[in-house]
PDB file of N, CA and C in Angstrom:
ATOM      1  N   UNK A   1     121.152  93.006  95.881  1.00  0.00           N
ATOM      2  CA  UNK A   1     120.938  93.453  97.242  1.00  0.00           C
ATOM      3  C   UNK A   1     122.059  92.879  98.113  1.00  0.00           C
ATOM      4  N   UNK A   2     122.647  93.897  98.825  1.00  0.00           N
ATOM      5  CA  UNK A   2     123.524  92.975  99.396  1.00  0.00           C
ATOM      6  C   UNK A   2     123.027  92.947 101.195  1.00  0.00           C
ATOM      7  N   UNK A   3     123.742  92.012 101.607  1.00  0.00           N
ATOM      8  CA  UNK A   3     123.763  91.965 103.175  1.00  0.00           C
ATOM      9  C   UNK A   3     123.602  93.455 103.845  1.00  0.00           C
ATOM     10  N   UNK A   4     124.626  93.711 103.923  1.00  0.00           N
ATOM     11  CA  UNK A   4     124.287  95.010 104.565  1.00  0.00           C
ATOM     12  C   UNK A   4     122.652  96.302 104.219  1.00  0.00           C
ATOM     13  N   UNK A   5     122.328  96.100 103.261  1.00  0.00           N
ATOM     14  CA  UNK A   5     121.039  96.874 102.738  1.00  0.00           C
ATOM     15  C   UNK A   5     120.128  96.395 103.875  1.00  0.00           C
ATOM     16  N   UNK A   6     119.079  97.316 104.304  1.00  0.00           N
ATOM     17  CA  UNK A   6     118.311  96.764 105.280  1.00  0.00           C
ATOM     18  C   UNK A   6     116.759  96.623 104.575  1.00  0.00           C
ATOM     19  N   UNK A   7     116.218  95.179 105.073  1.00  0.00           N
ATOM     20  CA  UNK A   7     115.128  94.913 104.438  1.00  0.00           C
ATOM     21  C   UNK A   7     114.149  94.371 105.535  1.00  0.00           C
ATOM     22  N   UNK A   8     113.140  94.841 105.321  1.00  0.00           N
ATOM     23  CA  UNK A   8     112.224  94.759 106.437  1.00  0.00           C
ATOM     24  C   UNK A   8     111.198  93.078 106.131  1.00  0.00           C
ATOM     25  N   UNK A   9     111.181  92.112 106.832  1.00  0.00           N
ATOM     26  CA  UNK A   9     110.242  91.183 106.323  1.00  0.00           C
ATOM     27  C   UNK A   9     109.022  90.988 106.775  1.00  0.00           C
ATOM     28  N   UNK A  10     107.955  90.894 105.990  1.00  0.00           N
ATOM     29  CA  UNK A  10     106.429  91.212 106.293  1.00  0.00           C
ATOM     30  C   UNK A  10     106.001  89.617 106.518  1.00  0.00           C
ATOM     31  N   UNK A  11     106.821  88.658 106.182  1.00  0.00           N
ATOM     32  CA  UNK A  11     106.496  87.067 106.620  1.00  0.00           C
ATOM     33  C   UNK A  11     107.227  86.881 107.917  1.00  0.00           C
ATOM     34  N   UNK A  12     106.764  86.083 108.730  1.00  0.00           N
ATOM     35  CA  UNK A  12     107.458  85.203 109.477  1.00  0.00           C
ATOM     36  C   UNK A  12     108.354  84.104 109.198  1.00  0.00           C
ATOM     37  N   UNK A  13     109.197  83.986 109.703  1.00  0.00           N
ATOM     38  CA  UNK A  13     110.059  82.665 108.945  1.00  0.00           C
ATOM     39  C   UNK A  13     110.830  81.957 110.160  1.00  0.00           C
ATOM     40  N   UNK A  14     111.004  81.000 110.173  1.00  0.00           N
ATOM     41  CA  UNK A  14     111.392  80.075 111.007  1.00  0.00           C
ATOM     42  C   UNK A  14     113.576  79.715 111.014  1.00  0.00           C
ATOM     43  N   UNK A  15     113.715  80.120 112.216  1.00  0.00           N
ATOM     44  CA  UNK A  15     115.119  79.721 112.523  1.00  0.00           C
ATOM     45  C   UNK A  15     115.672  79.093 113.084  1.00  0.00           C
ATOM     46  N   UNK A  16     116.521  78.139 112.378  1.00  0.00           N
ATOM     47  CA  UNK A  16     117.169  76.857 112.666  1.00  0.00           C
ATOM     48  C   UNK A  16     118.382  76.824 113.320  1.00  0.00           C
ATOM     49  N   UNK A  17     118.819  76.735 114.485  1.00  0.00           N
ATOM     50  CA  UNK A  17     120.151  77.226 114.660  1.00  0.00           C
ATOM     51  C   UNK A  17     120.898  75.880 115.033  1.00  0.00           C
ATOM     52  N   UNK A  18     122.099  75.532 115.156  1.00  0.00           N
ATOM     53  CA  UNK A  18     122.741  74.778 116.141  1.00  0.00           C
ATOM     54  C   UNK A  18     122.111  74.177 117.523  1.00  0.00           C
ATOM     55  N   UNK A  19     122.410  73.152 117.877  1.00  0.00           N
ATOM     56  CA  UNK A  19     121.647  72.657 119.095  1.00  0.00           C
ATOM     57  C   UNK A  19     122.180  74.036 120.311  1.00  0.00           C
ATOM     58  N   UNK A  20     123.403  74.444 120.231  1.00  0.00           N
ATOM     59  CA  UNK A  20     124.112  75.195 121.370  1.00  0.00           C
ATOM     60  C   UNK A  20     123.517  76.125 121.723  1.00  0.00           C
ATOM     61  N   UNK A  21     123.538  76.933 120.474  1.00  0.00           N
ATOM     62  CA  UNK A  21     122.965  78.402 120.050  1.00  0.00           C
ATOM     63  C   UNK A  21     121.528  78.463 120.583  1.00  0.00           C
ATOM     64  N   UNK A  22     120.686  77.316 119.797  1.00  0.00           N
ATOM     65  CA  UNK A  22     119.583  77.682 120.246  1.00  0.00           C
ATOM     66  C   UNK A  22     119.535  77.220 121.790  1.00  0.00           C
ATOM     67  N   UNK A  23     120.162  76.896 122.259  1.00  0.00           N
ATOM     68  CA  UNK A  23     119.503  76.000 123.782  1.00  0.00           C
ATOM     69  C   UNK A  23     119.812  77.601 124.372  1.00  0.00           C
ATOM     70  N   UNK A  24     120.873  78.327 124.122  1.00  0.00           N
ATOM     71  CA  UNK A  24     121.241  79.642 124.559  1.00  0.00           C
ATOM     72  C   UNK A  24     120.605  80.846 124.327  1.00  0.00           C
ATOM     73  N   UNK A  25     120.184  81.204 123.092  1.00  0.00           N
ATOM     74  CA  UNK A  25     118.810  81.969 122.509  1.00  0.00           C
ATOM     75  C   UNK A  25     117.467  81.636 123.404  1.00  0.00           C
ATOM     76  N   UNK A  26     116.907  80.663 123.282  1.00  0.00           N
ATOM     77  CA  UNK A  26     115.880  79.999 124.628  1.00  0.00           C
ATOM     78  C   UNK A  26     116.072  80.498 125.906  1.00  0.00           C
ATOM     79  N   UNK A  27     117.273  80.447 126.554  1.00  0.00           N
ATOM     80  CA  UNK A  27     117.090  80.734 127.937  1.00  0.00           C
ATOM     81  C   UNK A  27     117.523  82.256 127.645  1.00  0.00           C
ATOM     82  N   UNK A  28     117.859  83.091 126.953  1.00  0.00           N
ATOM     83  CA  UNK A  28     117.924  84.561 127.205  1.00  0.00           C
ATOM     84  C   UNK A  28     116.715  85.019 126.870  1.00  0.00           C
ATOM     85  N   UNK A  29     115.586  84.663 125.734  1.00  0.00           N
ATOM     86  CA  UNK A  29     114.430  85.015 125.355  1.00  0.00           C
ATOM     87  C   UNK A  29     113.171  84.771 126.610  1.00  0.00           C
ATOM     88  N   UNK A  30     114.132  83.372 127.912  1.00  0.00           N
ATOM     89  CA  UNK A  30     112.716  83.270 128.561  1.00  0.00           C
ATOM     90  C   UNK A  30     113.336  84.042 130.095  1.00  0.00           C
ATOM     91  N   UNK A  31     114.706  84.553 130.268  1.00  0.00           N
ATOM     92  CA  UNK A  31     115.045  85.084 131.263  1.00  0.00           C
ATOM     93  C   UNK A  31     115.369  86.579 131.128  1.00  0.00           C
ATOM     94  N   UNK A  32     115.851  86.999 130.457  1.00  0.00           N
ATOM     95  CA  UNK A  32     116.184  88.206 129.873  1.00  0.00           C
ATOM     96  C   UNK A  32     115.970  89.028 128.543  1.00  0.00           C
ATOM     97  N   UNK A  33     114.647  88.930 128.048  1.00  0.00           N
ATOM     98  CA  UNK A  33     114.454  89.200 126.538  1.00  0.00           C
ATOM     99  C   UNK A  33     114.864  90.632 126.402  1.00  0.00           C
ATOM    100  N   UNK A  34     115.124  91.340 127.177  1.00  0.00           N
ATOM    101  CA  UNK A  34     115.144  92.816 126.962  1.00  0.00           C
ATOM    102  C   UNK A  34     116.541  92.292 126.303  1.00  0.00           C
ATOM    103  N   UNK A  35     117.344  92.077 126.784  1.00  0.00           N
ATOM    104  CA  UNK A  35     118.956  91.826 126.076  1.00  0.00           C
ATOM    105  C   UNK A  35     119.441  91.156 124.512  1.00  0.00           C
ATOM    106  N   UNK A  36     118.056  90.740 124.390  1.00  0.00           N
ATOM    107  CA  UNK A  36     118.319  90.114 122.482  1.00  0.00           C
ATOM    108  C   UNK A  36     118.399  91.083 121.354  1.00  0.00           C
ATOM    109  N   UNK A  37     118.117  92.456 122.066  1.00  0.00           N
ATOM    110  CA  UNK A  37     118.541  93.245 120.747  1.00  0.00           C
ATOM    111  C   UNK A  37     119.803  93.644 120.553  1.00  0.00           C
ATOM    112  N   UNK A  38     120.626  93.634 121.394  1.00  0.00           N
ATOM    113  CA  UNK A  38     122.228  93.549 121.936  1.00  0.00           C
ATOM    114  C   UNK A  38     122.907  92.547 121.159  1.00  0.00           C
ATOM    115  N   UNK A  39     122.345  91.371 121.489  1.00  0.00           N
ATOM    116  CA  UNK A  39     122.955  90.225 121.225  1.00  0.00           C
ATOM    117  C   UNK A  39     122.585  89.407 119.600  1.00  0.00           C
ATOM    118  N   UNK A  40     121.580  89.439 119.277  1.00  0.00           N
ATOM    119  CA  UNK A  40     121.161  88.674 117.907  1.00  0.00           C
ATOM    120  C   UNK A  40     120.950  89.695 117.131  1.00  0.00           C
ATOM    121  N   UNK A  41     121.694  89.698 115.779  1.00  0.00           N
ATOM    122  CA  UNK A  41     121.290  90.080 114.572  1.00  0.00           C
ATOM    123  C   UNK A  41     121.286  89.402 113.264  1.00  0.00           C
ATOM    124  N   UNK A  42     119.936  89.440 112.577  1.00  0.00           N
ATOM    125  CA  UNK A  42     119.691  88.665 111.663  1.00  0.00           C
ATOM    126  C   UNK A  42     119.391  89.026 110.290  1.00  0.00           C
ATOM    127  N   UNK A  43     120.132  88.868 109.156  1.00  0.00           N
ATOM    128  CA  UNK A  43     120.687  89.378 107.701  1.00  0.00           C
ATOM    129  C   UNK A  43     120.087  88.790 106.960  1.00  0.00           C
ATOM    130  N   UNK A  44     119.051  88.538 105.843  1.00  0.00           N
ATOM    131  CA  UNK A  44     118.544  87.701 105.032  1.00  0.00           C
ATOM    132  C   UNK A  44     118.597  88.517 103.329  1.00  0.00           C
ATOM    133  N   UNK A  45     118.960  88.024 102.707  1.00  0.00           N
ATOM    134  CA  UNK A  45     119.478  88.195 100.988  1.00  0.00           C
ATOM    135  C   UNK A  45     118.559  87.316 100.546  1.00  0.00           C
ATOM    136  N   UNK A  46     117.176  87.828 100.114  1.00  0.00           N
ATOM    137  CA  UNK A  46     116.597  87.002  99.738  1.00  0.00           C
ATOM    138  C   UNK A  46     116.162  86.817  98.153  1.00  0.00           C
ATOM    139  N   UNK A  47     117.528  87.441  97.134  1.00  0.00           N
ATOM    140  CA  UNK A  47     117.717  87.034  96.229  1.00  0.00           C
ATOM    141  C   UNK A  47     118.571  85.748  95.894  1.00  0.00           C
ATOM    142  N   UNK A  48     119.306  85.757  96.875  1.00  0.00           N
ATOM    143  CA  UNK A  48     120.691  84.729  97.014  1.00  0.00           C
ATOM    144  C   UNK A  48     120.204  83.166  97.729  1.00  0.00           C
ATOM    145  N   UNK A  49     118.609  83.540  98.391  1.00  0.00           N
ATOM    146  CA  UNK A  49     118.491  82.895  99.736  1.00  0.00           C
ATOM    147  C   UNK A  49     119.668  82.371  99.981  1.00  0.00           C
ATOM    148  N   UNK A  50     120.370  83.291 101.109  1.00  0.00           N
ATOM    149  CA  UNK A  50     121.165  83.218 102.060  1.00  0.00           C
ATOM    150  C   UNK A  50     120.846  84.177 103.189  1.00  0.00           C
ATOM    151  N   UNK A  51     121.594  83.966 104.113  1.00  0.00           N
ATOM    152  CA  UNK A  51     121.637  85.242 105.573  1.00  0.00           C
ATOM    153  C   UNK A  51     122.608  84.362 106.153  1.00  0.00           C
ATOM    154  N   UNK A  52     122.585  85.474 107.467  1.00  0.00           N
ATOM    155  CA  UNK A  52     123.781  85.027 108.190  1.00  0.00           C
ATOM    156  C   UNK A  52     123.055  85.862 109.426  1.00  0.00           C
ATOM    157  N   UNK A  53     123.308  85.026 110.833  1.00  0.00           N
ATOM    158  CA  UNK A  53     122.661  85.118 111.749  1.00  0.00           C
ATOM    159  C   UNK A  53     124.252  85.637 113.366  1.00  0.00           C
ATOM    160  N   UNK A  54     124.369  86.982 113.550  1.00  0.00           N
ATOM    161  CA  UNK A  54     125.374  87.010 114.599  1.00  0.00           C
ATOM    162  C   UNK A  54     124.641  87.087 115.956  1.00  0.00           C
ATOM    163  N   UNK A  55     125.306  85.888 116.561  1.00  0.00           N
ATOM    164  CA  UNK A  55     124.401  85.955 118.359  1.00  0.00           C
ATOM    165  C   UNK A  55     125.585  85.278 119.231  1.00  0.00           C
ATOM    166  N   UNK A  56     125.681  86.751 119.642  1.00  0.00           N
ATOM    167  CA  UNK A  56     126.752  87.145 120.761  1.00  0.00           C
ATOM    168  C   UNK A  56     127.938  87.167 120.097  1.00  0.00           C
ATOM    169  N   UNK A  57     129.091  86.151 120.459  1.00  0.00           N
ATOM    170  CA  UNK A  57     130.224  86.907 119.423  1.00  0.00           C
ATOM    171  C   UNK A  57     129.876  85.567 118.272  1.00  0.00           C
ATOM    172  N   UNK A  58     129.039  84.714 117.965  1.00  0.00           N
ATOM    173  CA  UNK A  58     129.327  83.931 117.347  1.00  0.00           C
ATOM    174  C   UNK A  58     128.703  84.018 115.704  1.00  0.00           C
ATOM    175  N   UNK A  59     129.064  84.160 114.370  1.00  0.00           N
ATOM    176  CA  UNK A  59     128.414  84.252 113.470  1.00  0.00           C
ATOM    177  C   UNK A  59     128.264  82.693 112.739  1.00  0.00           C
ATOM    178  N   UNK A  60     126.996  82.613 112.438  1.00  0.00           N
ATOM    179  CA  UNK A  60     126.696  81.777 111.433  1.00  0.00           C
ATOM    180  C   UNK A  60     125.893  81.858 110.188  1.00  0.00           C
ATOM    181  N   UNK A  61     126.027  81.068 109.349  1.00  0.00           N
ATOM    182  CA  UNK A  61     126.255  81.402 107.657  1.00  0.00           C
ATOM    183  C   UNK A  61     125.100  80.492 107.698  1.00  0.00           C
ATOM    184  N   UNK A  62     123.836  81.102 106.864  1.00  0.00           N
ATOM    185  CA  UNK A  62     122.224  80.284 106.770  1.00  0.00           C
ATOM    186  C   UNK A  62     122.117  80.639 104.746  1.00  0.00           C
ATOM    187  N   UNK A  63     121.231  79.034 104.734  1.00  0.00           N
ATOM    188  CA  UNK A  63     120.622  79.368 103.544  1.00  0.00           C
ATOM    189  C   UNK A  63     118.850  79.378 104.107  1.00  0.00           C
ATOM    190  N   UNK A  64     118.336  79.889 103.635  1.00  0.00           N
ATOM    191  CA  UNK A  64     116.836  80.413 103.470  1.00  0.00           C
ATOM    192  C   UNK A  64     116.155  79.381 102.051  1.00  0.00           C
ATOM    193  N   UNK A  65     115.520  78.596 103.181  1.00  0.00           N
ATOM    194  CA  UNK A  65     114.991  77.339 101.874  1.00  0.00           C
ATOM    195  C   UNK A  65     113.309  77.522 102.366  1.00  0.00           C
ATOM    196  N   UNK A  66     112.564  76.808 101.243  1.00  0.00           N
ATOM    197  CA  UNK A  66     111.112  77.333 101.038  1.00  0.00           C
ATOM    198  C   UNK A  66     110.604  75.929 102.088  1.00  0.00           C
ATOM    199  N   UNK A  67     109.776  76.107 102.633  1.00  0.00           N
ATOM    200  CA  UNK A  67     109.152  75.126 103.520  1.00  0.00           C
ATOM    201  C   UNK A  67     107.838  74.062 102.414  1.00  0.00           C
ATOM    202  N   UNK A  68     107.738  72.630 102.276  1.00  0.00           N
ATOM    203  CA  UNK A  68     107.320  72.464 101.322  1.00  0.00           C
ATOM    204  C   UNK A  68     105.682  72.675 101.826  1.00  0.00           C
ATOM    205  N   UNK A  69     105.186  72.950 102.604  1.00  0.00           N
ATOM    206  CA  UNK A  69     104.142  73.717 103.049  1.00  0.00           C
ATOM    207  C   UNK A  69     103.759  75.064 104.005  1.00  0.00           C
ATOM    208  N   UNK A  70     102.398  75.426 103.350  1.00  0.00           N
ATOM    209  CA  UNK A  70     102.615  77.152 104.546  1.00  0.00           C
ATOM    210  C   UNK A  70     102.344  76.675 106.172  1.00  0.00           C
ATOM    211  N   UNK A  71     102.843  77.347 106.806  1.00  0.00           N
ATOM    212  CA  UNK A  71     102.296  76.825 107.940  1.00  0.00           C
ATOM    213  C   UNK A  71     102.300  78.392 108.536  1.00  0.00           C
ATOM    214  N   UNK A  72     100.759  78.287 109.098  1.00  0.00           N
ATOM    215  CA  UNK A  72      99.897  79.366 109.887  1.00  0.00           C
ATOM    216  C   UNK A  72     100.284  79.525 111.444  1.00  0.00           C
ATOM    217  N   UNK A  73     100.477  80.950 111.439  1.00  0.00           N
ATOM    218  CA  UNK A  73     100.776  81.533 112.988  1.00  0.00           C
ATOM    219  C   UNK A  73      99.837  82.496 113.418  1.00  0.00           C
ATOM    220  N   UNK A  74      99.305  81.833 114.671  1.00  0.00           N
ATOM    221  CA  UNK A  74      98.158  83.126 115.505  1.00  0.00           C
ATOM    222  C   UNK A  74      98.924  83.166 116.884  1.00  0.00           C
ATOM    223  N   UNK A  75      98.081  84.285 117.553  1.00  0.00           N
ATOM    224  CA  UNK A  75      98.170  84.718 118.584  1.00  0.00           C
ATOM    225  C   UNK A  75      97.209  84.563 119.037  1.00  0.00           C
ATOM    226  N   UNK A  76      97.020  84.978 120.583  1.00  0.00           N
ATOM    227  CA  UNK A  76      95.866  85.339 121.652  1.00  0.00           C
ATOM    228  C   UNK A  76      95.486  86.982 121.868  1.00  0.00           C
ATOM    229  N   UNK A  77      94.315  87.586 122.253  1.00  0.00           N
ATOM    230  CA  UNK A  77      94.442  88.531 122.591  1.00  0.00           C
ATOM    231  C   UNK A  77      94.213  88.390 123.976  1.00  0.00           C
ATOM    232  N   UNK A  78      95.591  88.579 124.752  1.00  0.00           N
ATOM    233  CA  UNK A  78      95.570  88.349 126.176  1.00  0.00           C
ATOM    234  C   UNK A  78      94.819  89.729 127.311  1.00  0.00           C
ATOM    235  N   UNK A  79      94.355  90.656 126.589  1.00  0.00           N
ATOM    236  CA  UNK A  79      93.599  91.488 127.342  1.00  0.00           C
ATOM    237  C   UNK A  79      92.379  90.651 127.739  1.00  0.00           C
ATOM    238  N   UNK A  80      91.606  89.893 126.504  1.00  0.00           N
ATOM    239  CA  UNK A  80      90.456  89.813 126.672  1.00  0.00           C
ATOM    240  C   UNK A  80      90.293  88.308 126.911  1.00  0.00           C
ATOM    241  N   UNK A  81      89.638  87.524 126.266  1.00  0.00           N
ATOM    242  CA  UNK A  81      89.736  86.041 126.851  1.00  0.00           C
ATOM    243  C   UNK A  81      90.218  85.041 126.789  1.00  0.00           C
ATOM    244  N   UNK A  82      90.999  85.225 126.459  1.00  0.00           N
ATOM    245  CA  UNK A  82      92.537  84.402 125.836  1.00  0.00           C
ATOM    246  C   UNK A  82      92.253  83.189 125.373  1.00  0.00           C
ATOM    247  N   UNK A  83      91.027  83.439 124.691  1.00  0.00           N
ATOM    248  CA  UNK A  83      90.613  81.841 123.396  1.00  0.00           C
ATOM    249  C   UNK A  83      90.359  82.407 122.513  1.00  0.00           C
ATOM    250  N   UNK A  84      90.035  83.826 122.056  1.00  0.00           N
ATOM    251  CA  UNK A  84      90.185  84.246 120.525  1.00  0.00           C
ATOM    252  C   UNK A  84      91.751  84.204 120.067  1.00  0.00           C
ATOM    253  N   UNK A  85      92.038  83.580 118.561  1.00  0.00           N
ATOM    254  CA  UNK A  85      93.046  83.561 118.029  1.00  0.00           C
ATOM    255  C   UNK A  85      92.794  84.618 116.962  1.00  0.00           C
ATOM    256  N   UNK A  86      94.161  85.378 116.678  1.00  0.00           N
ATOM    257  CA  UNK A  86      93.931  86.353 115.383  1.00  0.00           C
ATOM    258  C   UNK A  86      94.960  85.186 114.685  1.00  0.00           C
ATOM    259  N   UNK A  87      94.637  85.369 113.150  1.00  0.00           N
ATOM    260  CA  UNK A  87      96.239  84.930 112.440  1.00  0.00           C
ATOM    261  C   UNK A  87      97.190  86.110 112.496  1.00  0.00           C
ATOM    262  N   UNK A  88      98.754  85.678 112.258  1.00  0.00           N
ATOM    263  CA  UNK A  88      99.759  86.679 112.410  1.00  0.00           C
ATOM    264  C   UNK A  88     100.385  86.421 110.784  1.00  0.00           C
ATOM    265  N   UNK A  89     100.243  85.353 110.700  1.00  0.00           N
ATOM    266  CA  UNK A  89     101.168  85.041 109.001  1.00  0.00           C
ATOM    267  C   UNK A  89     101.456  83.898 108.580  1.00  0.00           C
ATOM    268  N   UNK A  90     101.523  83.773 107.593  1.00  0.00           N
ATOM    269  CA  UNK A  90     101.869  82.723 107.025  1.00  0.00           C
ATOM    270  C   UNK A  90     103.392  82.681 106.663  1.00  0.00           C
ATOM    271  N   UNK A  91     103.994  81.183 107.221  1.00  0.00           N
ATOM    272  CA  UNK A  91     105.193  81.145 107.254  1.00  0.00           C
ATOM    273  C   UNK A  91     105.365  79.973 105.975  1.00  0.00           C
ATOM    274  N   UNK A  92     106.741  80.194 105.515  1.00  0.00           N
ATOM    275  CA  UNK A  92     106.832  79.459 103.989  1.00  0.00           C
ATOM    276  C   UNK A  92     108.231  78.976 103.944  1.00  0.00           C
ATOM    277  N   UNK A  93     108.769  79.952 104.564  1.00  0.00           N
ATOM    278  CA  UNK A  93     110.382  79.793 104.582  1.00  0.00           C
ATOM    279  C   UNK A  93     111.005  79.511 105.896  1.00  0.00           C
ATOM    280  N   UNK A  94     112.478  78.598 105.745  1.00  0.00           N
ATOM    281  CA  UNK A  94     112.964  78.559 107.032  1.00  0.00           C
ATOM    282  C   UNK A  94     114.764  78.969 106.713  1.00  0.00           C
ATOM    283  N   UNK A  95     115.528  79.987 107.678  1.00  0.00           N
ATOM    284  CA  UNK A  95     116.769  80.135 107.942  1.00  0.00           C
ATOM    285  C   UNK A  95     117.486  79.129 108.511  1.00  0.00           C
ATOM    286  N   UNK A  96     118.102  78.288 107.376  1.00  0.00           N
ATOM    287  CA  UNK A  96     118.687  76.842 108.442  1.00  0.00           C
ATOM    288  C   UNK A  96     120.081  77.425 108.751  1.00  0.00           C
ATOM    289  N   UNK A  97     120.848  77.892 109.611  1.00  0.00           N
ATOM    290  CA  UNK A  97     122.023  78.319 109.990  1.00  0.00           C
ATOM    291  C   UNK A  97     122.776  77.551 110.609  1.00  0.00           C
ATOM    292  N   UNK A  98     124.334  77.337 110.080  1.00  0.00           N
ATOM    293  CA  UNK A  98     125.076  76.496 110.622  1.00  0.00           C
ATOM    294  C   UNK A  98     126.589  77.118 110.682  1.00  0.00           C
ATOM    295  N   UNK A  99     127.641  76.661 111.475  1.00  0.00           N
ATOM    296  CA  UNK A  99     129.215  76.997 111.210  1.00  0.00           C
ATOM    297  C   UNK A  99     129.809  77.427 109.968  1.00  0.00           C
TER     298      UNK A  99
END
């Protein structure tokens, strides 16, 4: 499989970026989220575990390592009383991306 093939992932997985990157990802996700589909794209080869993560002009080169436990993600349903949690997934893996 290579990079370019597009693969859809049904887990959640956790991304590690640079202190920079992420302090910069953070404030566009909490000021401008409409603009992250512009700006971040994210590649995962998960025969190779590798990916590679481009946000804005900057690319960085990730390996995809197994988390040594699952760790569980819910949500709220904010229509209704925002103390029911659904689960969303179980996360296992993390994209550690660096220079």
């Amino acid at each position: 499989m290579d990079f370019d093939d597009k693969i859809e992932l049904e887990e959640q997985f956790i991304l590690r970026l640079p202190p920079a990157e992420a302090t910069k990802l953070r404030e566009i996700l909490q000021n401008k989220p409409e603009k992250i589909k512009k700006l971040l794209k994210i590649s995962v080869n998960t025969d190779e575990n590798k990916g590679y993560v481009c946000f804005a002009k900057t690319k960085l080169h990730g390996t995809l390592k197994k988390l040594p436990t699952i760790i569980e993600t819910y949500k709220t349903n904010i229509c209704h009383d925002k103390s029911t949690l659904f689960k969303t997934a179980d996360i296992c893996q993390m994209l550690d991306c660096g220079y």
